[in-house]
C-alpha atoms as a PDB file:
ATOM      1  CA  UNK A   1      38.086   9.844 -41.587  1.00  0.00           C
ATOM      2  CA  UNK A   2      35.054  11.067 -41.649  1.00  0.00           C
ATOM      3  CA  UNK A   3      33.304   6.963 -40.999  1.00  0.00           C
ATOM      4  CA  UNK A   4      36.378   6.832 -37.902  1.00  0.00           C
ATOM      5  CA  UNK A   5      34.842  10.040 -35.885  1.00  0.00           C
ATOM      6  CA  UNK A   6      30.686   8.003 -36.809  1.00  0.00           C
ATOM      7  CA  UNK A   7      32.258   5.629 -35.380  1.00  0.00           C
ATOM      8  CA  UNK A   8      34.044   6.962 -32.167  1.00  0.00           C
ATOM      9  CA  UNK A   9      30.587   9.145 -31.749  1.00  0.00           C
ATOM     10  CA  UNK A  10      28.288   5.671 -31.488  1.00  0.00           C
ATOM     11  CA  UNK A  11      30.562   4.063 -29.184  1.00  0.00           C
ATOM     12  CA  UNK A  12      30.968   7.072 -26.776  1.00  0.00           C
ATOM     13  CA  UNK A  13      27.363   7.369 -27.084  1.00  0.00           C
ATOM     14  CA  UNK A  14      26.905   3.408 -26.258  1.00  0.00           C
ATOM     15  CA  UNK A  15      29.165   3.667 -23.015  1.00  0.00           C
ATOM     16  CA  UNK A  16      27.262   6.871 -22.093  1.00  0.00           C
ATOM     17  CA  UNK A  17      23.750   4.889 -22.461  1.00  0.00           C
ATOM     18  CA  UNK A  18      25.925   1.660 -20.142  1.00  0.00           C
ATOM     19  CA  UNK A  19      26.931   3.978 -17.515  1.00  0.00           C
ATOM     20  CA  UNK A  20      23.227   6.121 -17.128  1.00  0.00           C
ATOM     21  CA  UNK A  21      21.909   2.073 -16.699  1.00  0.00           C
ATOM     22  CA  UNK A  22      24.240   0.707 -14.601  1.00  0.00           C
ATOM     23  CA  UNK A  23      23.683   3.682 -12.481  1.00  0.00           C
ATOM     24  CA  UNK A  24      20.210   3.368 -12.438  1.00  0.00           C
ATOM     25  CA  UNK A  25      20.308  -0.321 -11.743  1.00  0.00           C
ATOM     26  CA  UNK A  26      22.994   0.875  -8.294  1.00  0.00           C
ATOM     27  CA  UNK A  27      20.256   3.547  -7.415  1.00  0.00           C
ATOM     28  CA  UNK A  28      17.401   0.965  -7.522  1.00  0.00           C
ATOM     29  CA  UNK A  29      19.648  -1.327  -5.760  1.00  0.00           C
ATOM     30  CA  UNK A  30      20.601   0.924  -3.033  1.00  0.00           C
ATOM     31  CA  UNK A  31      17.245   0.203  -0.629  1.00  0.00           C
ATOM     32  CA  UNK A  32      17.063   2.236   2.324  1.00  0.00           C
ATOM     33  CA  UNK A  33      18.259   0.348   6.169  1.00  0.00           C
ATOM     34  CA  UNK A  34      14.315  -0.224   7.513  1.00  0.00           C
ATOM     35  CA  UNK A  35      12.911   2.077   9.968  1.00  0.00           C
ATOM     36  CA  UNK A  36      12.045  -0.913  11.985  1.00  0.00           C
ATOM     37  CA  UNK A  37      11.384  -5.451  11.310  1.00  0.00           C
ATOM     38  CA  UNK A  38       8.114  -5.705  10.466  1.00  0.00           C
ATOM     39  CA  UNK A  39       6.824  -7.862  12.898  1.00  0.00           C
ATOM     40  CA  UNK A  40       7.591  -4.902  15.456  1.00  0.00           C
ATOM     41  CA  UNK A  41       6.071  -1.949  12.935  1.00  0.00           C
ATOM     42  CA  UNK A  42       2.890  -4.183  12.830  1.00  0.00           C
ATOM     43  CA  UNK A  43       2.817  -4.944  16.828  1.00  0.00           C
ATOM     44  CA  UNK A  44       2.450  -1.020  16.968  1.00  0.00           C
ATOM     45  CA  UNK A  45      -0.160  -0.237  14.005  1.00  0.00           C
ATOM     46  CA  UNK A  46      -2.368  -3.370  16.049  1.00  0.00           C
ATOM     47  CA  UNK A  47      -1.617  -1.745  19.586  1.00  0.00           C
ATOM     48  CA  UNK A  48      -2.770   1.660  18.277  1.00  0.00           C
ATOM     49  CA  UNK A  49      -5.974   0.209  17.213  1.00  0.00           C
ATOM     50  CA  UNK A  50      -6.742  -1.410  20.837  1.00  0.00           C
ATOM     51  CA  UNK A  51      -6.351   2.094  22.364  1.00  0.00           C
ATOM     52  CA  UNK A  52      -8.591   3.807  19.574  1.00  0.00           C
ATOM     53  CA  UNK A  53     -11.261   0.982  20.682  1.00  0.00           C
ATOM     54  CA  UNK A  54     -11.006   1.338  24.133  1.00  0.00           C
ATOM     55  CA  UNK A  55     -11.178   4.963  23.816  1.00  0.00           C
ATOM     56  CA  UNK A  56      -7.735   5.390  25.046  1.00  0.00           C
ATOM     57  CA  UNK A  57      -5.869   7.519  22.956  1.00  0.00           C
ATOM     58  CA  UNK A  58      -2.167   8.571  23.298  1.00  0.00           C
ATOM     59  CA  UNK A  59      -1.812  11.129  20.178  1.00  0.00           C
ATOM     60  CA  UNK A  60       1.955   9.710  19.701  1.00  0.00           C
ATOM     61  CA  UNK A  61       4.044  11.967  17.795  1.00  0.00           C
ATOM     62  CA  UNK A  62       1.611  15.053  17.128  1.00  0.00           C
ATOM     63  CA  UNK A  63       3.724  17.591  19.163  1.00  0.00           C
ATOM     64  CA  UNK A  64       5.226  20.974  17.861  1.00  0.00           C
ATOM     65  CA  UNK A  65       8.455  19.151  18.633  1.00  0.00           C
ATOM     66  CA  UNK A  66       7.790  15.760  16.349  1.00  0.00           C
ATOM     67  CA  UNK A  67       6.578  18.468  13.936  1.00  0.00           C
ATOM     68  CA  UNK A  68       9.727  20.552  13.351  1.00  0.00           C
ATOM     69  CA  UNK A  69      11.687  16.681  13.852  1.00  0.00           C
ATOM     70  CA  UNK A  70       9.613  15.449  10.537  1.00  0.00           C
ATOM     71  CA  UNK A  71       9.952  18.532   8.762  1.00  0.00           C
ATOM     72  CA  UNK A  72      13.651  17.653   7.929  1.00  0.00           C
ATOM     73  CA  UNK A  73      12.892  14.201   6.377  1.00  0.00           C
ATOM     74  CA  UNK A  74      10.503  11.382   6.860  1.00  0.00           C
ATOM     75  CA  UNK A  75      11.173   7.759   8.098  1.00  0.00           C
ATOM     76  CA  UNK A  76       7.920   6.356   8.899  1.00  0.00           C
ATOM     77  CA  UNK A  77       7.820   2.462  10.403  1.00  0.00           C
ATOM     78  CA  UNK A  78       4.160   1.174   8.135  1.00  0.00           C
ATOM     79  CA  UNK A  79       2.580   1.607   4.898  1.00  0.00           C
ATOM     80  CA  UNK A  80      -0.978   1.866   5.099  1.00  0.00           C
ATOM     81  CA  UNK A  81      -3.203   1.252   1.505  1.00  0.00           C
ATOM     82  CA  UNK A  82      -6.817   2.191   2.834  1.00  0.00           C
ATOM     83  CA  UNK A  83     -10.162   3.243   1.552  1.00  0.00           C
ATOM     84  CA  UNK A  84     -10.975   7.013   1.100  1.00  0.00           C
ATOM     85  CA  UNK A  85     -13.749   7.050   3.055  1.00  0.00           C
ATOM     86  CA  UNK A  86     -13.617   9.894   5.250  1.00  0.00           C
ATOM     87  CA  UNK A  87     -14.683   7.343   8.279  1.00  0.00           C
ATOM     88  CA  UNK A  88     -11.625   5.359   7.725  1.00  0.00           C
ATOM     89  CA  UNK A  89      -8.261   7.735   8.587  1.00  0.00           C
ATOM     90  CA  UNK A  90      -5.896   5.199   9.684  1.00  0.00           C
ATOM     91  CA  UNK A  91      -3.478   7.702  11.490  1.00  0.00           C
ATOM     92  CA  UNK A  92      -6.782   8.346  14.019  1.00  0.00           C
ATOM     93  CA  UNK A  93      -7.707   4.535  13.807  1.00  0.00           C
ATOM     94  CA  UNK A  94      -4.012   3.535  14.500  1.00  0.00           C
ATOM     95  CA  UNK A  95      -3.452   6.287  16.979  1.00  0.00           C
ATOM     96  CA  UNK A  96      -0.647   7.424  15.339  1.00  0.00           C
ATOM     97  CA  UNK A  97       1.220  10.458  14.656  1.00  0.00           C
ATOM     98  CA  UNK A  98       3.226  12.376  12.492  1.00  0.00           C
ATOM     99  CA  UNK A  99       6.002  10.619  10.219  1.00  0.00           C
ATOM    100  CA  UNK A 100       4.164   7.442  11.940  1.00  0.00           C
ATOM    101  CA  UNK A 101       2.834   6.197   8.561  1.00  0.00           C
ATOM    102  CA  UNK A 102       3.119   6.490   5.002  1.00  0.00           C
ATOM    103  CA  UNK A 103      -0.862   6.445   3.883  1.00  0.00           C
ATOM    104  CA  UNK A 104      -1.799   5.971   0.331  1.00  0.00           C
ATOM    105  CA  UNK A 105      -5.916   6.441  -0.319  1.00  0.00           C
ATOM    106  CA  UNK A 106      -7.896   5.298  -2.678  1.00  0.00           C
ATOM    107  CA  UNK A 107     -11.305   4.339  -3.313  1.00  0.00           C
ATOM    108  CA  UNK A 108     -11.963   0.875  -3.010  1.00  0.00           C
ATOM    109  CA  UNK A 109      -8.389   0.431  -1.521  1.00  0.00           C
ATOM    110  CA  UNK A 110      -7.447  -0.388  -4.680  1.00  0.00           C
ATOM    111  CA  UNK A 111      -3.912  -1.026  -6.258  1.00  0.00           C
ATOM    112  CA  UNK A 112      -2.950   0.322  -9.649  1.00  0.00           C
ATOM    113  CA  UNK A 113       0.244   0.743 -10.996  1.00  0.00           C
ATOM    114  CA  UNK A 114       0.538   4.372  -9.107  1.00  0.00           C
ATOM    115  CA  UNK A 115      -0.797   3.076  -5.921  1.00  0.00           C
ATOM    116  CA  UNK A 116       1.769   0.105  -6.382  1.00  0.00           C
ATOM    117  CA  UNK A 117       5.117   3.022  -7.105  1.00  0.00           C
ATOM    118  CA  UNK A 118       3.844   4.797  -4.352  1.00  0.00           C
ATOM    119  CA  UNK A 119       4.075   1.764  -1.975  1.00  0.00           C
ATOM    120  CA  UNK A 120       7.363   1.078  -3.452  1.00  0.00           C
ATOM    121  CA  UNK A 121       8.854   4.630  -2.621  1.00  0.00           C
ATOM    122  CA  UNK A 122       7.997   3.757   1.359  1.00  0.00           C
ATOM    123  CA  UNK A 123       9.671   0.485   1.535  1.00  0.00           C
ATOM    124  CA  UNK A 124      12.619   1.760  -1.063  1.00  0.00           C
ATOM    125  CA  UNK A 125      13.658   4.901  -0.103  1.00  0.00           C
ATOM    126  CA  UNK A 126      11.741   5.403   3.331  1.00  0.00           C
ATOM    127  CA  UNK A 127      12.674   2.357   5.533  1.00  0.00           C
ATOM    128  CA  UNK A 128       9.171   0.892   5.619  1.00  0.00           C
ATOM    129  CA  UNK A 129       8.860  -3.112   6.339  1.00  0.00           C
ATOM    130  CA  UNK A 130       5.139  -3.743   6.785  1.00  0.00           C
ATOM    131  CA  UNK A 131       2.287  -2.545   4.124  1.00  0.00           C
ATOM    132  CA  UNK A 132      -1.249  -2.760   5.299  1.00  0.00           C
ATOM    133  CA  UNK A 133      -4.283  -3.053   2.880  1.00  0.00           C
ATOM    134  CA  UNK A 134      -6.826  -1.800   4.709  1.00  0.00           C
ATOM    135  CA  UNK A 135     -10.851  -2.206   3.913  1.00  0.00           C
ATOM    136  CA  UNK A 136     -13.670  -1.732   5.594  1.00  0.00           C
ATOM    137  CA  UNK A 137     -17.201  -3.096   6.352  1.00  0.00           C
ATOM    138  CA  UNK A 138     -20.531  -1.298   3.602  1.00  0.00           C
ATOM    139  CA  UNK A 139     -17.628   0.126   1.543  1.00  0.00           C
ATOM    140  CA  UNK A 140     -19.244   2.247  -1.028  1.00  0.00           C
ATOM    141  CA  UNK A 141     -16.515   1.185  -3.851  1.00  0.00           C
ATOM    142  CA  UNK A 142     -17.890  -2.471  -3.499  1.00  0.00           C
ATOM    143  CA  UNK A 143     -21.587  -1.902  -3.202  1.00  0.00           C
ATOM    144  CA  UNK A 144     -21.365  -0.269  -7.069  1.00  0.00           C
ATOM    145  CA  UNK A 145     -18.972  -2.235  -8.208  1.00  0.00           C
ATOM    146  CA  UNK A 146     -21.240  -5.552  -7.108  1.00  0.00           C
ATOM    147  CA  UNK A 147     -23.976  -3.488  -8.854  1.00  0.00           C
ATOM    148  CA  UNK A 148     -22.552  -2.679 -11.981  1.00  0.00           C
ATOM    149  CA  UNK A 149     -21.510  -6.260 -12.016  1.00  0.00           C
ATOM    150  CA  UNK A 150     -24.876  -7.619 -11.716  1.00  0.00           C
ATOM    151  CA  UNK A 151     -26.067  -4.981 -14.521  1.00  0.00           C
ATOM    152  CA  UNK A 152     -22.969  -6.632 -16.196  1.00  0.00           C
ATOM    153  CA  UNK A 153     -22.475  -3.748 -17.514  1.00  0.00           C
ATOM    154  CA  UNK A 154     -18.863  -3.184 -19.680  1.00  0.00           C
ATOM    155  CA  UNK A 155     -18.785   0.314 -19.273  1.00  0.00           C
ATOM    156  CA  UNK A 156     -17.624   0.552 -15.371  1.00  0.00           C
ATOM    157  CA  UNK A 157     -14.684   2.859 -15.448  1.00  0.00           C
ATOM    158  CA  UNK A 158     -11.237   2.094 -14.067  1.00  0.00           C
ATOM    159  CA  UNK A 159     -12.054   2.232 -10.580  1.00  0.00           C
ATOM    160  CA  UNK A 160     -15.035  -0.709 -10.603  1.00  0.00           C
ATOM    161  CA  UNK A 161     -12.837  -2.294 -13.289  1.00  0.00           C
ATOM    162  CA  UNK A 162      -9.986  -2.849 -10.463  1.00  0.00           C
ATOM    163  CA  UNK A 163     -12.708  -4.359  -8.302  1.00  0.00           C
ATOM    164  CA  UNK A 164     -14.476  -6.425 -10.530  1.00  0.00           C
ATOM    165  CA  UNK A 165     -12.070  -9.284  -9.786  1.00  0.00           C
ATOM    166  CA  UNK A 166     -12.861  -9.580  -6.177  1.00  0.00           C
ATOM    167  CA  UNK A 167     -16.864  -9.352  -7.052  1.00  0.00           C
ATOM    168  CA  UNK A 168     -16.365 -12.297  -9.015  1.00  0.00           C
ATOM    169  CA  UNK A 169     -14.665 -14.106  -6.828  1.00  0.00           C
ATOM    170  CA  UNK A 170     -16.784 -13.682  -3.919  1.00  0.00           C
ATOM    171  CA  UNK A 171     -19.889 -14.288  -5.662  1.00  0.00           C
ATOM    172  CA  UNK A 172     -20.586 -17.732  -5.231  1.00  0.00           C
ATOM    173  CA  UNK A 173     -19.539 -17.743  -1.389  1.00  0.00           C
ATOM    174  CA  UNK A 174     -22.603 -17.827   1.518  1.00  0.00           C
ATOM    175  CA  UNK A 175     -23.445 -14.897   3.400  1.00  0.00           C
ATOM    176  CA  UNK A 176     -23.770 -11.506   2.871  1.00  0.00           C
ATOM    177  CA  UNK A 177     -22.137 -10.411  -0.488  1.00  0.00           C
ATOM    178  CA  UNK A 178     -20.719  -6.632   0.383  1.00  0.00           C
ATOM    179  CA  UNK A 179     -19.065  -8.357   3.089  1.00  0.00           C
ATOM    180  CA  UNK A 180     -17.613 -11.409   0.850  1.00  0.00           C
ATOM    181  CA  UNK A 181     -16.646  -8.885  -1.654  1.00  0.00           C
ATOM    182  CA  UNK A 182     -15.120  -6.670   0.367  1.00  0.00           C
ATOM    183  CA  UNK A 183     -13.139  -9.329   2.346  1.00  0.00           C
ATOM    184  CA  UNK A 184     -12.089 -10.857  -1.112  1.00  0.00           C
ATOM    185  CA  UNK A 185     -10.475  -7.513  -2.304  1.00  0.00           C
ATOM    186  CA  UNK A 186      -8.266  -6.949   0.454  1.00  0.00           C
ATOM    187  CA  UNK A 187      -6.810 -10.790  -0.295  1.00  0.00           C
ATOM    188  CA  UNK A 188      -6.789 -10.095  -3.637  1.00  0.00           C
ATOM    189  CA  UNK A 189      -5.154  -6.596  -3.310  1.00  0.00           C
ATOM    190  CA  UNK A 190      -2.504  -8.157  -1.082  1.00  0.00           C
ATOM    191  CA  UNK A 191      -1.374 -10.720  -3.024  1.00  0.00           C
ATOM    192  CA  UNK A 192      -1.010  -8.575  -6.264  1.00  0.00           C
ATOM    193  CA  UNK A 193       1.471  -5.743  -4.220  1.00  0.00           C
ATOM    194  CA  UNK A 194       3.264  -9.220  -2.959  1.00  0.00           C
ATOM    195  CA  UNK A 195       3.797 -10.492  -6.426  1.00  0.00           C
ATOM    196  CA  UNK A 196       4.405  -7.250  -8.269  1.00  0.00           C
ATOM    197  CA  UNK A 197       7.362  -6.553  -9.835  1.00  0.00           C
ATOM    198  CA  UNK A 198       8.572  -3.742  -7.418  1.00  0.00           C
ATOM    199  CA  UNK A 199       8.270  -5.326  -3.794  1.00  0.00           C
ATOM    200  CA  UNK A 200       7.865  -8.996  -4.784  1.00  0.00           C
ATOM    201  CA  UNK A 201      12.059  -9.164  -4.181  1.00  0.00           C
ATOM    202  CA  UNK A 202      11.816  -8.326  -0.811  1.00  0.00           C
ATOM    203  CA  UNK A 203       8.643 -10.162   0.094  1.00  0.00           C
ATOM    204  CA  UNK A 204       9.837 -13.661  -0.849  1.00  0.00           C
ATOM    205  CA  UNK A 205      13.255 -12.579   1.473  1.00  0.00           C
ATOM    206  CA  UNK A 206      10.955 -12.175   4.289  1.00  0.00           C
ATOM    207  CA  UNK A 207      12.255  -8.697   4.543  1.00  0.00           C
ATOM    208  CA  UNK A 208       8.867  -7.316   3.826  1.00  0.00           C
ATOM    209  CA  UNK A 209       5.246  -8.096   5.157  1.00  0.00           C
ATOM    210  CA  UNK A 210       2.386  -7.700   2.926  1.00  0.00           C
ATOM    211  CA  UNK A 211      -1.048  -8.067   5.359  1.00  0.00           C
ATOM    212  CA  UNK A 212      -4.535  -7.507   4.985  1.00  0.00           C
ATOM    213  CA  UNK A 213      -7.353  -6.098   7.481  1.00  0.00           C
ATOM    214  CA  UNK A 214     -10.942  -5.159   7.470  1.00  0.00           C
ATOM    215  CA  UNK A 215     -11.970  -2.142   9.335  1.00  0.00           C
ATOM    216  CA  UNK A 216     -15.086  -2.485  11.030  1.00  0.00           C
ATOM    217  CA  UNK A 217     -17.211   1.069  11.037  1.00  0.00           C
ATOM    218  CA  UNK A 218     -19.196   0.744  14.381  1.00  0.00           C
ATOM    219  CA  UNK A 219     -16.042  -1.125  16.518  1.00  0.00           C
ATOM    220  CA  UNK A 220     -13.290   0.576  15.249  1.00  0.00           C
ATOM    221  CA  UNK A 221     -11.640  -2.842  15.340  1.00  0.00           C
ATOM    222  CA  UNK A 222      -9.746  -4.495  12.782  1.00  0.00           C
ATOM    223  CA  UNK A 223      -9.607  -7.968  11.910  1.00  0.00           C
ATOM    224  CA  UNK A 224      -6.448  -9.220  10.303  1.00  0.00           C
ATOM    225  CA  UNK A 225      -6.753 -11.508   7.447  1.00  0.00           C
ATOM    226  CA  UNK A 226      -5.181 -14.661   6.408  1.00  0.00           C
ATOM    227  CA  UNK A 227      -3.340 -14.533   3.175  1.00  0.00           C
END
């Protein structure tokens, strides 16, 4: 009797731990509708930045109105993975607004495994269908991590560690190495969020756009990169 009811326990224990994963499995499934296509959610991130150029500056979407609108849930149209240099907002550089864009910062503009969930959580459960990495010209990130490269020095902490790659990449090329290194990073940053585990799905679809930029600091422009 006693071996019967060890028994029945396991198995309702089993089906219990087969439910909780195929419900898990429907949840991850279930991807929100997007907010917009991407091509159209990058025409207006580029847009923005020709008005913050030009000096002409709409402030979309920073009314009392859009405020109490957001307040009751947020569906913004672009991921943005920039830099957290204080010189580099991209809601000012985008002329954006509130709910506009889902902004994840980050020293370097790097991508670790939280910057990468974080991503994921816009284009799963938010709508978004374009995710910008966004660098920028003299970034501070780069400059130490091409000097504790050249110290080779091991001991460079997770943040230089994460650019490392891109300083060795880069270092062979012509031309001003901050630059090379800098450029490299945002390529290299792109095509890891592209191939990762969480939004690769969707990127080989052509559901979602992965890009690249580089800000530059005296402009204000951005120049889109090639992948």
């Amino acid at each position: 009797m006693l071996s019967h009811k060890i028994l029945a326990t396991r198995l309702m224990l089993l089906a219990i731990a087969a439910l909780t994963t195929m419900t898990a499995r429907v949840v991850i499934a279930a991807v929100r509708a997007p907010t917009m296509p991407a091509d159209k959610a990058l025409k207006l991130l580029l847009e923005g930045n020709q008005r913050f150029i030009a000096g002409r500056l709409e402030h979309p979407n920073q009314t009392p109105a859009r405020r109490a609108e957001v307040a009751k849930g947020q569906h913004p149209f672009a991921a943005v993975l920039a830099c957290s240099d204080s010189r580099t907002p991209p809601e000012i550089i985008f002329d954006r607004g509130l709910g506009d864009i889902f902004t994840v910062r980050v020293a370097g503009n790097v991508a670790d495994q939280v910057v990468i969930e974080s991503l994921d959580y816009s284009v799963t459960h938010l709508g978004v269908r374009v995710v910008m990495v966004l660098g920028h010209r003299r970034c501070g990130a780069v400059i130490a991590a091409l000097a504790g490269h050249e110290e080779d020095n091991e001991d460079i902490g997770p943040l230089l560690a994460e650019l490392r790659p891109a300083v060795s990449a880069s270092r062979a090329m012509p031309g001003d190495p901050v630059e090379n290194a800098v450029r490299e990073n945002v390529k290299l940053v792109v095509k890891k969020l592209a191939t990762s585990e969480e939004l690769s799905a969707m990127v080989k679809s052509g559901e979602l756009k992965v890009v690249g930029g580089v800000y530059d600091l005296e402009t204000g422009k951005i120049e889109m990169l090639k992948n």
